[in-house]
Protein backbone atom coordinates (compact mmCIF):
# COMPACT_ATOMS: atom_id res chain seq x y z
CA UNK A 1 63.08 130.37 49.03
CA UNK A 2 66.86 130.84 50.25
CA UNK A 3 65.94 133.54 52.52
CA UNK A 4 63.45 134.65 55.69
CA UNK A 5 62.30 138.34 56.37
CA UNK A 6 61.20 138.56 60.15
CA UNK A 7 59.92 141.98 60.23
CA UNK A 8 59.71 143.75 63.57
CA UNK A 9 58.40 147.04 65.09
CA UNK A 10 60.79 148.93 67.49
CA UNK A 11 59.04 152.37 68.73
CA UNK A 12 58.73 154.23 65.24
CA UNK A 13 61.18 152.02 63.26
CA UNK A 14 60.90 148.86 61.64
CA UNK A 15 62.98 146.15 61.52
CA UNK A 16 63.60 143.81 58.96
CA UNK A 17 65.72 140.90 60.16
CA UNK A 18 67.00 138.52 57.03
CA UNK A 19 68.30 135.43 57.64
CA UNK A 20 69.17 132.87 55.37
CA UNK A 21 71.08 133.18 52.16
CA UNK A 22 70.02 136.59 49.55
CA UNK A 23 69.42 135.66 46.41
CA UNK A 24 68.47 138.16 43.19
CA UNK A 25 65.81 136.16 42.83
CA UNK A 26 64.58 136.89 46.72
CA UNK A 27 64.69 140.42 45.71
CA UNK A 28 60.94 141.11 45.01
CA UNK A 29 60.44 139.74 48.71
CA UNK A 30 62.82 141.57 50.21
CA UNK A 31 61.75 145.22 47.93
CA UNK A 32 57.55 143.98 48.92
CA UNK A 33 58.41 144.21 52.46
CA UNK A 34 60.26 147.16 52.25
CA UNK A 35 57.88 149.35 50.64
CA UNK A 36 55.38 148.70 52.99
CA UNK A 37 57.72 150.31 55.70
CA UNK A 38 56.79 154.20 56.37
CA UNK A 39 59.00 155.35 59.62
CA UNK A 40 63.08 154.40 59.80
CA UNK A 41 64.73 151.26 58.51
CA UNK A 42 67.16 148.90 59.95
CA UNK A 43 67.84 145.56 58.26
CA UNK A 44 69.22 143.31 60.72
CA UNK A 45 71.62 141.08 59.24
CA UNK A 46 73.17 139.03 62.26
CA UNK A 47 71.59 136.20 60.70
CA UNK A 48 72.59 136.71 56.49
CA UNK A 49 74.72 133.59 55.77
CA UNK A 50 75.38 134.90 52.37
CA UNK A 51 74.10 136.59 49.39
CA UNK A 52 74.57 136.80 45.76
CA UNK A 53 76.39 140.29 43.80
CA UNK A 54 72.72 141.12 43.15
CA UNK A 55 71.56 140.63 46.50
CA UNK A 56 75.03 142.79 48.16
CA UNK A 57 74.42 145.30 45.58
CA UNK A 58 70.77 145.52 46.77
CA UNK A 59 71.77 146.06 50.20
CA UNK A 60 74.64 148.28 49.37
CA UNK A 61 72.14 150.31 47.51
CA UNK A 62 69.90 150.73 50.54
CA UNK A 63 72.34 151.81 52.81
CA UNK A 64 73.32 154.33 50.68
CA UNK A 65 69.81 155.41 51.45
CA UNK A 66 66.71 154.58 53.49
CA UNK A 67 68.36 151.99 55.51
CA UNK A 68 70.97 151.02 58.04
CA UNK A 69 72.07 148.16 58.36
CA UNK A 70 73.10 146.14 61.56
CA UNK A 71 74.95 142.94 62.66
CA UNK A 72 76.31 141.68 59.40
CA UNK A 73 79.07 138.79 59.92
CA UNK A 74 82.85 139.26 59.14
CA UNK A 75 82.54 137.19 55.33
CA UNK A 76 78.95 139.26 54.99
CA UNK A 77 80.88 143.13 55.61
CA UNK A 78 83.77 141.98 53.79
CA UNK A 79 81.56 141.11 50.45
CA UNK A 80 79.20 144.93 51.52
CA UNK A 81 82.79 146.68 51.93
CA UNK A 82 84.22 144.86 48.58
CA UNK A 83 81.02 146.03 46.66
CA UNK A 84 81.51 149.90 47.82
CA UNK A 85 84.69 149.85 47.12
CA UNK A 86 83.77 148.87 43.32
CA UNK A 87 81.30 150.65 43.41
């Protein structure tokens, strides 16, 4: 496992710190813990080395819905922003 989920409970939203390196094949631990959330999402990414075009497609994909995310580095926004932008 490239990757750790730390999840956190912040009045009445979770939050899902992931640090490490995403992987598509860290996916079905990342989409476990996420269904189990009911309230608000954030997924904390101050700690995301890197991640995989399955993994930044993943995340891309939830912040175009449930969840916002928070604290991504400079090389980790630059390969979210390059992925929206492709689309």
């Amino acid at each position: 496992m490239n990757v750790r989920i730390i999840r956190r409970i912040d009045g009445e939203q979770t939050i899902l710190r992931i640090a490490g390196r995403l992987q598509s094949v860290d996916l079905s631990i990342l989409a476990e813990e996420i269904r189990t959330v009911a309230g608000p999402l954030l997924l904390d990414l101050s700690e995301l080395v890197s991640a995989d075009k399955a993994g930044i497609e993943k995340l891309c994909e939830l912040a175009g819905g449930r969840a916002e995310l928070r604290g991504a580095s400079g090389y980790v926004q630059m390969l979210l922003d390059d992925q929206e932008s492709t689309g």
